[in-house]
PDB file of N, CA and C in Angstrom:
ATOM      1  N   UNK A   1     -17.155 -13.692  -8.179  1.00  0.00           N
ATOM      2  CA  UNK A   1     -15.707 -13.870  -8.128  1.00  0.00           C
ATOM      3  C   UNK A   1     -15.343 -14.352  -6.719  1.00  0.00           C
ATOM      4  N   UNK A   2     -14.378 -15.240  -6.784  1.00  0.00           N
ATOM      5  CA  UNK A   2     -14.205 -15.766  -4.915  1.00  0.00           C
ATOM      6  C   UNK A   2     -12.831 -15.582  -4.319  1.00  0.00           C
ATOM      7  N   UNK A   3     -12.964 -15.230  -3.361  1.00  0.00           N
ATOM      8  CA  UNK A   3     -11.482 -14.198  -3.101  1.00  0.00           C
ATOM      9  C   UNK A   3     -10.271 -14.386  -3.457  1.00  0.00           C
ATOM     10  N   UNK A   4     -10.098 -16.060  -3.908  1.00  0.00           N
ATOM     11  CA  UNK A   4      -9.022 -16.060  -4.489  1.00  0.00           C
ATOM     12  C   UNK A   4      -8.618 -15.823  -6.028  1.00  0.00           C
ATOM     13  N   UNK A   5      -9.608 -15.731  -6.860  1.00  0.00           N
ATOM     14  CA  UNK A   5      -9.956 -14.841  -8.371  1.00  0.00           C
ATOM     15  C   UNK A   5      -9.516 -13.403  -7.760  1.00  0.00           C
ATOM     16  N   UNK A   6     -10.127 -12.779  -6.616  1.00  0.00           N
ATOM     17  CA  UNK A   6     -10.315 -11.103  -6.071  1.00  0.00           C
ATOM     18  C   UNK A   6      -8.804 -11.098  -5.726  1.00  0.00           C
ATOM     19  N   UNK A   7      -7.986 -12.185  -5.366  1.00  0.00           N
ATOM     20  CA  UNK A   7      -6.500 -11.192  -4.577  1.00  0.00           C
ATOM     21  C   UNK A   7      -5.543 -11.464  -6.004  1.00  0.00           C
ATOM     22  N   UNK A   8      -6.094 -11.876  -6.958  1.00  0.00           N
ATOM     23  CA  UNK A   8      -5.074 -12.828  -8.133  1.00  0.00           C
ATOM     24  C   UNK A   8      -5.478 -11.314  -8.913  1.00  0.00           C
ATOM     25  N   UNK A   9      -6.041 -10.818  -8.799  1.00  0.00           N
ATOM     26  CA  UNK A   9      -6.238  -9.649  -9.409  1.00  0.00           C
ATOM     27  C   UNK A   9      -6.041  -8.587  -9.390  1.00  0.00           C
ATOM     28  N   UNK A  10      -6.052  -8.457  -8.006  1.00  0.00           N
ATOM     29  CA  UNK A  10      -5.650  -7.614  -7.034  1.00  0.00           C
ATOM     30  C   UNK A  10      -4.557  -7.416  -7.130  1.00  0.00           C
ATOM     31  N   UNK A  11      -3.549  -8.105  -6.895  1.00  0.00           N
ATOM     32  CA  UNK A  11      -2.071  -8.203  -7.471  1.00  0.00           C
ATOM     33  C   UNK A  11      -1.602  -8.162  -8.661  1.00  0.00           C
ATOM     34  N   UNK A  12      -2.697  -8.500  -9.402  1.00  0.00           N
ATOM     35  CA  UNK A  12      -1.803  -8.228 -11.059  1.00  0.00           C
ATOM     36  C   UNK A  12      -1.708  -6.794 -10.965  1.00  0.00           C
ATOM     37  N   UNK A  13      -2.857  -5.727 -10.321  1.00  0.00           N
ATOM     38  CA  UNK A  13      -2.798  -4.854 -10.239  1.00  0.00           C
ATOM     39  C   UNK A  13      -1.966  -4.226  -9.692  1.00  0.00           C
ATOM     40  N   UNK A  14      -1.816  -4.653  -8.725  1.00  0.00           N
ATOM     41  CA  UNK A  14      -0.288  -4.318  -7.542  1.00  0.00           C
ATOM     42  C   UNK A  14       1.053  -4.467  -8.462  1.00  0.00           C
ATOM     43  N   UNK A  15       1.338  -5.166  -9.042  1.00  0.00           N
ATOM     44  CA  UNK A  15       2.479  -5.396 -10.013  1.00  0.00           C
ATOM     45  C   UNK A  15       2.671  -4.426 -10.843  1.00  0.00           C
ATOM     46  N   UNK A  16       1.297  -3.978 -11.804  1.00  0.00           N
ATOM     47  CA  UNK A  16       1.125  -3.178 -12.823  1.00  0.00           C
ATOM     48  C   UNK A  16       1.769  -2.092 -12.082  1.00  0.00           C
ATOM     49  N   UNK A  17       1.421  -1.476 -11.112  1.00  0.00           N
ATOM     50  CA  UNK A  17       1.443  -0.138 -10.314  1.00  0.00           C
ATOM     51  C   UNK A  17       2.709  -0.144  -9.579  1.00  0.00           C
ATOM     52  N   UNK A  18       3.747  -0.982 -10.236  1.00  0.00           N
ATOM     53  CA  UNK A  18       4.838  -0.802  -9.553  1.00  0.00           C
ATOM     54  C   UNK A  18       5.829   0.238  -9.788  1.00  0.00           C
ATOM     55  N   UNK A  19       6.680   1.154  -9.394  1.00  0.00           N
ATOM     56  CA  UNK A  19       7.180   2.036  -9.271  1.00  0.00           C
ATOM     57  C   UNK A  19       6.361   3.355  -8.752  1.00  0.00           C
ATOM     58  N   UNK A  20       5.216   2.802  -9.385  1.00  0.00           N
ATOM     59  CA  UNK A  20       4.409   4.108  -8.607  1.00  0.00           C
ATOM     60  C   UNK A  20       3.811   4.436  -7.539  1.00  0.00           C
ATOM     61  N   UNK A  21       3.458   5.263  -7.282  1.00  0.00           N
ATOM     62  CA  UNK A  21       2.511   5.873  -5.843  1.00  0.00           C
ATOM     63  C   UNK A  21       1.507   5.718  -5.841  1.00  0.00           C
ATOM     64  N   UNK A  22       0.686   5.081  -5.114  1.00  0.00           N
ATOM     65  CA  UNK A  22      -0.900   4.157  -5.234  1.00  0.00           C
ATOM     66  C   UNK A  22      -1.455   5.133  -3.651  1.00  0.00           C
ATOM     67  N   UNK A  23      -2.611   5.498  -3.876  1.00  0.00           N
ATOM     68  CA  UNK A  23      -2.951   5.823  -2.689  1.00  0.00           C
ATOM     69  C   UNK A  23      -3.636   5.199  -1.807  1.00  0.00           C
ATOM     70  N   UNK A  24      -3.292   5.710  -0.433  1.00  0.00           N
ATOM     71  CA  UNK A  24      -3.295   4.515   0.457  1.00  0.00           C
ATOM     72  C   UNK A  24      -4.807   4.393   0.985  1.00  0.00           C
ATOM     73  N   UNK A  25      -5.891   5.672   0.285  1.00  0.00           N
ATOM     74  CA  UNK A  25      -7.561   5.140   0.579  1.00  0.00           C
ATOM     75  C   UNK A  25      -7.753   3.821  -0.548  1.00  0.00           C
ATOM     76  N   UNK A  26      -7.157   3.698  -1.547  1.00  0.00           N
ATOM     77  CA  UNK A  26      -7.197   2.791  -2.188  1.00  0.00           C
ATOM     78  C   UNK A  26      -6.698   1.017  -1.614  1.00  0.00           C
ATOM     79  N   UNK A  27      -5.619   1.212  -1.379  1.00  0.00           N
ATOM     80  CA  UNK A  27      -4.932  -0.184  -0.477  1.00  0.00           C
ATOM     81  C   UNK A  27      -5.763  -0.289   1.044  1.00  0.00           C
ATOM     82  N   UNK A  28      -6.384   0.504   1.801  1.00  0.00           N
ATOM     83  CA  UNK A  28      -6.790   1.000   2.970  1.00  0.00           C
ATOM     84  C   UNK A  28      -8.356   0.292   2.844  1.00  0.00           C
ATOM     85  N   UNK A  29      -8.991   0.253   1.850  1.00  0.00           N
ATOM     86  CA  UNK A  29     -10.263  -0.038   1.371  1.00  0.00           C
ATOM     87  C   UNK A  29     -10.095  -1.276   0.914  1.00  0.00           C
ATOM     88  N   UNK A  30      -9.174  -2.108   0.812  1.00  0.00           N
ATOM     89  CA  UNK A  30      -9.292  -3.409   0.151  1.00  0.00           C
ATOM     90  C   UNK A  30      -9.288  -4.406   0.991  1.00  0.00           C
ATOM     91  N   UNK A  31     -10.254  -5.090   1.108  1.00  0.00           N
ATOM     92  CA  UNK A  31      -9.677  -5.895   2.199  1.00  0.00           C
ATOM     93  C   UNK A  31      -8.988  -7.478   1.775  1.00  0.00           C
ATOM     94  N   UNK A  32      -8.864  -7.542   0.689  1.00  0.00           N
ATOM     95  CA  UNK A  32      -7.614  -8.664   0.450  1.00  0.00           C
ATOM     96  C   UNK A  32      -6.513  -8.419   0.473  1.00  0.00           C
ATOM     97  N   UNK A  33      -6.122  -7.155   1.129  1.00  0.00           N
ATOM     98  CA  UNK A  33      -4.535  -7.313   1.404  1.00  0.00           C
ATOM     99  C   UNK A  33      -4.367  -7.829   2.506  1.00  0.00           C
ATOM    100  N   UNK A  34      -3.563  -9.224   2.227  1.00  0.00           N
ATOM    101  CA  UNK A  34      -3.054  -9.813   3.734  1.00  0.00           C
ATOM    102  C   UNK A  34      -1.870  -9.487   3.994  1.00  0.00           C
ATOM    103  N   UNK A  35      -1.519  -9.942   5.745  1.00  0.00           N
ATOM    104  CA  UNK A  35      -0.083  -9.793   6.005  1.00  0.00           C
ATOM    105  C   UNK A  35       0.507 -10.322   4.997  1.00  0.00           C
ATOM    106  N   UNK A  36       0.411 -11.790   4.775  1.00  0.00           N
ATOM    107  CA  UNK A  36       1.773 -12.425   4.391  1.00  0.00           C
ATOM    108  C   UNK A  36       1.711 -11.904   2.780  1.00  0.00           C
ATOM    109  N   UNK A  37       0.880 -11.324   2.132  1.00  0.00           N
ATOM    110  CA  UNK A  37       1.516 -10.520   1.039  1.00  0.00           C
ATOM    111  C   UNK A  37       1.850  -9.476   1.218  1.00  0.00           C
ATOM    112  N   UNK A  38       1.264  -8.638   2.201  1.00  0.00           N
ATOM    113  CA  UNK A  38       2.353  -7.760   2.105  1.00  0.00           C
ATOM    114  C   UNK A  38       2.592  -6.984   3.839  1.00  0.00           C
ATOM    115  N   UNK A  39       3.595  -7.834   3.869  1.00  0.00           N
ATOM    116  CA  UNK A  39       3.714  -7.476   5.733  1.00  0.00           C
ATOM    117  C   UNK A  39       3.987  -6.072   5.610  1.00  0.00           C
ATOM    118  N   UNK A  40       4.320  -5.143   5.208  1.00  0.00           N
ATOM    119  CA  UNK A  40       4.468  -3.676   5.212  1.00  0.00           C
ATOM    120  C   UNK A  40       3.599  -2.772   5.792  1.00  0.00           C
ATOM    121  N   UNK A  41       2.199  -2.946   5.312  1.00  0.00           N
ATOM    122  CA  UNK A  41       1.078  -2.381   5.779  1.00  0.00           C
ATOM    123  C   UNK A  41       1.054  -2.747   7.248  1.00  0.00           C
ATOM    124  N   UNK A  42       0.624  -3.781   7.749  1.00  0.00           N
ATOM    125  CA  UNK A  42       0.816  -4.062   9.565  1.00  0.00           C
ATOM    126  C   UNK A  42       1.215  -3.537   9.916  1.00  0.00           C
ATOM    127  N   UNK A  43       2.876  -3.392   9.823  1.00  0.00           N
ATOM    128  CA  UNK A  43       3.954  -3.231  10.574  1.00  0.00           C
ATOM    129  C   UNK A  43       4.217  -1.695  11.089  1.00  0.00           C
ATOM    130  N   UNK A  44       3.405  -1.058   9.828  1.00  0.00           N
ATOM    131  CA  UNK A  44       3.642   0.433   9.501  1.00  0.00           C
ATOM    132  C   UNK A  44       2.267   0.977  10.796  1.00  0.00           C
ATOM    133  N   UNK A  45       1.295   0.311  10.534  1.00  0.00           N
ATOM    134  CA  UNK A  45       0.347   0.702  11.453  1.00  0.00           C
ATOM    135  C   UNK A  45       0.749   0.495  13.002  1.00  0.00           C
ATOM    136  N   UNK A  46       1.271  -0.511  13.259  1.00  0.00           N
ATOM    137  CA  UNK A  46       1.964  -1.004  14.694  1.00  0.00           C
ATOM    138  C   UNK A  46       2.607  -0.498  15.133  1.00  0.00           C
ATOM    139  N   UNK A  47       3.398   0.475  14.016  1.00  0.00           N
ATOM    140  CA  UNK A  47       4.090   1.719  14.765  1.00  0.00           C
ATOM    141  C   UNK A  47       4.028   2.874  14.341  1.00  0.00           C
ATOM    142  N   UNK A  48       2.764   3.285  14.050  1.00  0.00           N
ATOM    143  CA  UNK A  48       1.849   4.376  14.562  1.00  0.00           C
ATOM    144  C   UNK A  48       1.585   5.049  13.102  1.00  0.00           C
ATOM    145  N   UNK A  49       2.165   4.358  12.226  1.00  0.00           N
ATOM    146  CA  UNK A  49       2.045   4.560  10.462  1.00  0.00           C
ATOM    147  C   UNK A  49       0.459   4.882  10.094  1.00  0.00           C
ATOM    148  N   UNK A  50      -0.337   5.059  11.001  1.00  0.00           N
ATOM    149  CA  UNK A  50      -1.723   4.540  10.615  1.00  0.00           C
ATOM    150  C   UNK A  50      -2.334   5.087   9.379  1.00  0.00           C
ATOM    151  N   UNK A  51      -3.304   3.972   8.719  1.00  0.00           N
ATOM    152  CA  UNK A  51      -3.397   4.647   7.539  1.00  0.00           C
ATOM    153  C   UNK A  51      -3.981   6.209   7.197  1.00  0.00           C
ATOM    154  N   UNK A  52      -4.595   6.847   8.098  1.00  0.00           N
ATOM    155  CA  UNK A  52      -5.011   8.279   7.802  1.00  0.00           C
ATOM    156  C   UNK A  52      -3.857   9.181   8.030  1.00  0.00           C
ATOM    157  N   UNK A  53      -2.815   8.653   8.265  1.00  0.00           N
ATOM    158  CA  UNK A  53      -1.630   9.789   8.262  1.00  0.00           C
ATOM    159  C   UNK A  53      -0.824   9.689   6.665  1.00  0.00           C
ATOM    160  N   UNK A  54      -1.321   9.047   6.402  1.00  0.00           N
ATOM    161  CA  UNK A  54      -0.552   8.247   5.271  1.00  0.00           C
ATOM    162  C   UNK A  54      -1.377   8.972   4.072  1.00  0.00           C
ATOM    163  N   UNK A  55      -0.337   9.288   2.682  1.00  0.00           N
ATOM    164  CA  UNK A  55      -1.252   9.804   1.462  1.00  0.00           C
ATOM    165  C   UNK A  55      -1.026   8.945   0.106  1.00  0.00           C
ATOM    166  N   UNK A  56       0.042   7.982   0.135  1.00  0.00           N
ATOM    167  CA  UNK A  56      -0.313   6.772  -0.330  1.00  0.00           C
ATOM    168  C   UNK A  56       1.576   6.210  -0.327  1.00  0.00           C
ATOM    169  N   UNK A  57       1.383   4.766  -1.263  1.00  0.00           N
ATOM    170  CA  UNK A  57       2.652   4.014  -0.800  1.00  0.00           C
ATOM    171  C   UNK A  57       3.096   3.718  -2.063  1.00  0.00           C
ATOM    172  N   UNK A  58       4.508   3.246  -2.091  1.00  0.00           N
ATOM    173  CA  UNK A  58       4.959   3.483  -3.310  1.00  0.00           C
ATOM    174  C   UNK A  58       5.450   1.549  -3.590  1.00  0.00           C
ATOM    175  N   UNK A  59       4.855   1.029  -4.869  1.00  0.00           N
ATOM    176  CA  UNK A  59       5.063  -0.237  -5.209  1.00  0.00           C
ATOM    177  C   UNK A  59       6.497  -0.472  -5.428  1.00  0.00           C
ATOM    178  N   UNK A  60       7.075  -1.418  -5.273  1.00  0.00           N
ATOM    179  CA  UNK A  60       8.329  -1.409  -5.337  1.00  0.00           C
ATOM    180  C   UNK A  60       8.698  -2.553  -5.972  1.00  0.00           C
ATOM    181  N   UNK A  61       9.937  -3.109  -6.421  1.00  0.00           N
ATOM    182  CA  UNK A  61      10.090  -4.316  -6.764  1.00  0.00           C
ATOM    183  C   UNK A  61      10.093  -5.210  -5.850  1.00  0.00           C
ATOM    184  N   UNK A  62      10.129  -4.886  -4.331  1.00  0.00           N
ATOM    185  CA  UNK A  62       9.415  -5.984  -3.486  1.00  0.00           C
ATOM    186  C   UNK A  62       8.329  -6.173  -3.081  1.00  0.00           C
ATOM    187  N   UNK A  63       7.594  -5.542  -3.688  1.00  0.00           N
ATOM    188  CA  UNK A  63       6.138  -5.729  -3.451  1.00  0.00           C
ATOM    189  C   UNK A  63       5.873  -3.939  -2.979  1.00  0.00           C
ATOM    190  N   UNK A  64       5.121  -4.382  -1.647  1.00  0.00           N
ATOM    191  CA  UNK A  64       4.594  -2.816  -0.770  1.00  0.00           C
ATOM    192  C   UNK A  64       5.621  -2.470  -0.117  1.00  0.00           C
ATOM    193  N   UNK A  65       6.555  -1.635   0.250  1.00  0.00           N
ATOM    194  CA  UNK A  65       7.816  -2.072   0.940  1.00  0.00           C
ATOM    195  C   UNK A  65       8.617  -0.374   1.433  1.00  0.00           C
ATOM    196  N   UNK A  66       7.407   0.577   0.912  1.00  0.00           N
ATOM    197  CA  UNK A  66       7.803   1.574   0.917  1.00  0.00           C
ATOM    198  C   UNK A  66       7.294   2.775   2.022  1.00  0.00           C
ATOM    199  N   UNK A  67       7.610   3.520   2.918  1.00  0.00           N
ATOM    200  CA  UNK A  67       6.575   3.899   3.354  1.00  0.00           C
ATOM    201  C   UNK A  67       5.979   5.951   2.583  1.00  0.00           C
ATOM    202  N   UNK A  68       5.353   6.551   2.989  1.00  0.00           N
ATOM    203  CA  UNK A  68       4.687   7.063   1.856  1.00  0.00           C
ATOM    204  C   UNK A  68       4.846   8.751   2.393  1.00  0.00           C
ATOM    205  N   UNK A  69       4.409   9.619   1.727  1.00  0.00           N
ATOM    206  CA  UNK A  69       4.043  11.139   1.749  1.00  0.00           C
ATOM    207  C   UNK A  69       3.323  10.680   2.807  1.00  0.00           C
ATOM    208  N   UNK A  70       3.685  12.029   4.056  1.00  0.00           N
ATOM    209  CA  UNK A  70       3.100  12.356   5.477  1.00  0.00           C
ATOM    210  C   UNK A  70       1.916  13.228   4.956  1.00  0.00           C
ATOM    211  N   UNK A  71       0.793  13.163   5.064  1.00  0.00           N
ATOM    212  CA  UNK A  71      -0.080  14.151   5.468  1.00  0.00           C
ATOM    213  C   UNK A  71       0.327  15.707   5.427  1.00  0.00           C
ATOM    214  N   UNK A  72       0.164  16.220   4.479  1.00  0.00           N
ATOM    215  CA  UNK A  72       0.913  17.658   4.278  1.00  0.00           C
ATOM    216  C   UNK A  72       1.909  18.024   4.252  1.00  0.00           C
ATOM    217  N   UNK A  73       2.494  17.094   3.896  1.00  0.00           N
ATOM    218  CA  UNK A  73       4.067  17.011   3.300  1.00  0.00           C
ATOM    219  C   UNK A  73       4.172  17.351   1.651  1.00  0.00           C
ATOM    220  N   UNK A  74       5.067  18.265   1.584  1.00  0.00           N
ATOM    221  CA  UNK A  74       5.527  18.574   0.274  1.00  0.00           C
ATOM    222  C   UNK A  74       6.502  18.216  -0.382  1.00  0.00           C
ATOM    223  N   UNK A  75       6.363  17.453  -1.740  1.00  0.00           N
ATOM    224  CA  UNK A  75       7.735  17.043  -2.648  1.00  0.00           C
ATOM    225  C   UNK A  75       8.737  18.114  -2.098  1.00  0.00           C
ATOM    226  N   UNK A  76       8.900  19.245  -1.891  1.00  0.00           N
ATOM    227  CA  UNK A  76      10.088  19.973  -1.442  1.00  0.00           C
ATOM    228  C   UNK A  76      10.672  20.221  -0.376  1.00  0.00           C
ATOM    229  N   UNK A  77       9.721  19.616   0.330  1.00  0.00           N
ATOM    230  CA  UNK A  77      10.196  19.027   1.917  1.00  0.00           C
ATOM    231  C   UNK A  77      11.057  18.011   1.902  1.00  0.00           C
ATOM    232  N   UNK A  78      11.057  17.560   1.105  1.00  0.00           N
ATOM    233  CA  UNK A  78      11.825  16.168   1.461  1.00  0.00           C
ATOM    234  C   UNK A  78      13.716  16.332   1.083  1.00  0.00           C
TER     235      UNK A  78
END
């Protein structure tokens, strides 16, 4: 498969998984996520988002756009 079959897929998947919470060893491990699909991930790391603090991200109708459950954070925390 050649990476552009791998990110066309990759994204159907990303689409499928929209509204939901995808975890971020999953997106973290891929390495066809680029910036320009989804500038979210960068941006989040650049300011200090890094992915091991992170327990995953939530698909949105703009794509990745969400940022995610802190590291021992509880639904009733919020």
């Amino acid at each position: 498969m050649n990476p552009t079959q791998a990110q066309r897929r990759l994204l159907t998947v990303l689409e499928n998984a929209r509204g939901r919470w995808v975890p971020m060893r999953w997106l973290d491990t891929t390495p066809l996520l680029h910036e320009d699909d989804f500038p979210v991930i960068p941006s989040l790391i650049e300011n200090g988002w890094a992915a091991h603090k992170l327990r995953s991200i939530q698909i949105t109708a703009a794509g990745v756009s969400a940022l995610s459950e802190i590291r021992g954070e509880t639904r009733s925390e919020r």
